[in-house]
Protein backbone atom coordinates (compact mmCIF):
# COMPACT_ATOMS: atom_id res chain seq x y z
CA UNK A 1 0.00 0.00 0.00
CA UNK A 2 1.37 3.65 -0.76
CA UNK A 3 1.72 6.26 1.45
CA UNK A 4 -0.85 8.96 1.47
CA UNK A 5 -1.85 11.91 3.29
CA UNK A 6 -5.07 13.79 4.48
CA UNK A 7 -4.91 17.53 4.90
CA UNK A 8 -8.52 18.63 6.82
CA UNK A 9 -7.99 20.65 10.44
CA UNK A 10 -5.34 18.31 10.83
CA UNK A 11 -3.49 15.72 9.02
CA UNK A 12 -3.71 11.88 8.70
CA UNK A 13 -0.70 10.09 8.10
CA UNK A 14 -0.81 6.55 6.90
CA UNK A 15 1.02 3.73 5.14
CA UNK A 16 4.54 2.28 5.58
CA UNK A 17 7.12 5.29 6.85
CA UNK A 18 4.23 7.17 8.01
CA UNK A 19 6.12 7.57 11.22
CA UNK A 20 8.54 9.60 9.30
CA UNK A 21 6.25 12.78 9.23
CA UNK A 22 5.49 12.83 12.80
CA UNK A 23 8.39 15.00 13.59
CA UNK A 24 8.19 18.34 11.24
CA UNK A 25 4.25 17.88 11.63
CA UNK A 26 5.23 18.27 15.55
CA UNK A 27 7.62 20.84 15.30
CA UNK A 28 5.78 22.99 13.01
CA UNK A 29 2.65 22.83 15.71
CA UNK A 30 5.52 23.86 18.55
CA UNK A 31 4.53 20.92 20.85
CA UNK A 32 6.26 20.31 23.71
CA UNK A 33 3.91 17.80 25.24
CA UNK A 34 2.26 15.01 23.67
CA UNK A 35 -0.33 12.84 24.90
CA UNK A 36 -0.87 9.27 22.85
CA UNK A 37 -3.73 7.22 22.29
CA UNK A 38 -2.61 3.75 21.53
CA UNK A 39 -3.44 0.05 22.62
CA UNK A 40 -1.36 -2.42 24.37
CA UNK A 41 -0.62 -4.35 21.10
CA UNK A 42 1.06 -1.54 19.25
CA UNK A 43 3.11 -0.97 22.59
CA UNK A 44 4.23 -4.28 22.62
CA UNK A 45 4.76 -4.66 18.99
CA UNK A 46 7.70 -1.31 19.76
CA UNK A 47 5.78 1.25 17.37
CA UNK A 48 5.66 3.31 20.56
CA UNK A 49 9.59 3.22 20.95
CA UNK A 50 9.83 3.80 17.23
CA UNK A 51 7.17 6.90 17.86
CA UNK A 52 9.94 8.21 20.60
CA UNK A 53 12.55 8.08 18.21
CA UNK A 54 11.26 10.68 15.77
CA UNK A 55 10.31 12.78 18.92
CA UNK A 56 13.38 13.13 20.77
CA UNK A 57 12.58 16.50 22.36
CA UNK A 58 8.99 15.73 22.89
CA UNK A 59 8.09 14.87 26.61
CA UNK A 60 5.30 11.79 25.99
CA UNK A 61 2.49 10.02 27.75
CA UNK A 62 0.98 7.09 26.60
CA UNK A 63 -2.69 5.79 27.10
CA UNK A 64 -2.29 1.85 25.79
CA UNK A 65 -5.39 1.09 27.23
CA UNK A 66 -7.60 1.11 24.92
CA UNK A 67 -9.06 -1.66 22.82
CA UNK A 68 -11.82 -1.86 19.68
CA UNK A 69 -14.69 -0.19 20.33
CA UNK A 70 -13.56 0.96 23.40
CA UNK A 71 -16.39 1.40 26.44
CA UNK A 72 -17.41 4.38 28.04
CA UNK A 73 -15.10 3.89 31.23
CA UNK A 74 -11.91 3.85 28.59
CA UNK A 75 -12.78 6.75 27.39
CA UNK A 76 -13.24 8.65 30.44
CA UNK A 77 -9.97 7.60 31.79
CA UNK A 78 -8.17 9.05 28.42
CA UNK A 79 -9.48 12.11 29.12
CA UNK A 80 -8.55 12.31 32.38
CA UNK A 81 -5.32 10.99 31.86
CA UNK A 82 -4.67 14.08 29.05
CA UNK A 83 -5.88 16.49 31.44
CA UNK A 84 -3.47 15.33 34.20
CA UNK A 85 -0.84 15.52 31.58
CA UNK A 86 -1.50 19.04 29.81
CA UNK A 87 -0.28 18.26 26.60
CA UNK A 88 0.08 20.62 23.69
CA UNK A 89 -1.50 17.98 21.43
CA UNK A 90 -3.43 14.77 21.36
CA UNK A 91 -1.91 11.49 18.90
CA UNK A 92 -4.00 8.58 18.11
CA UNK A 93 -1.89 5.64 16.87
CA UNK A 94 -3.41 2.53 15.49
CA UNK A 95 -6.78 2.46 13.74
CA UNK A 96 -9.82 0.56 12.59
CA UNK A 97 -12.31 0.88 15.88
CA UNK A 98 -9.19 2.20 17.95
């Protein structure tokens, strides 16, 4: 599959080396802070270590707890989780129902 983007009030990165674009997209924005959204799996699997590695000024917390079509109670603990933290921007990482 090729790589592709989405401009809209944001931008979606996807496809092989999409990981690549995270850090200009991030320094352009100025963040400092940023909270992700992620599940266990993708932890696991090291994307989140890979994710550090084109951040390497970035301070990051990570929310892995979340899972396909994630209940109400998930959702409310993200939240609070990114309020705690104060981040400068919000990353989801993953997809389908995640």
């Amino acid at each position: 599959m090729a790589s592709w983007t989405f401009h809209s009030a944001g931008s979606l990165h996807m496809g092989r080396g999409s990981l690549a674009h995270l850090g200009p997209s991030v320094e352009r924005m100025h963040v400092a802070r940023l909270f992700l959204v992620t599940d266990a799996v993708l932890e696991k699997l090291g994307f989140v270590d890979r994710l550090r590695e084109h951040l390497p000024k970035v301070e990051l917390s990570v929310f892995s707890a979340i899972t396909p079509e994630p209940p109400e109670e998930t959702v409310i603990r993200a939240i609070a989780a990114a309020r705690e933290f104060n981040p400068g921007a919000i990353l989801g990482l993953g997809g389908g129902s995640n």
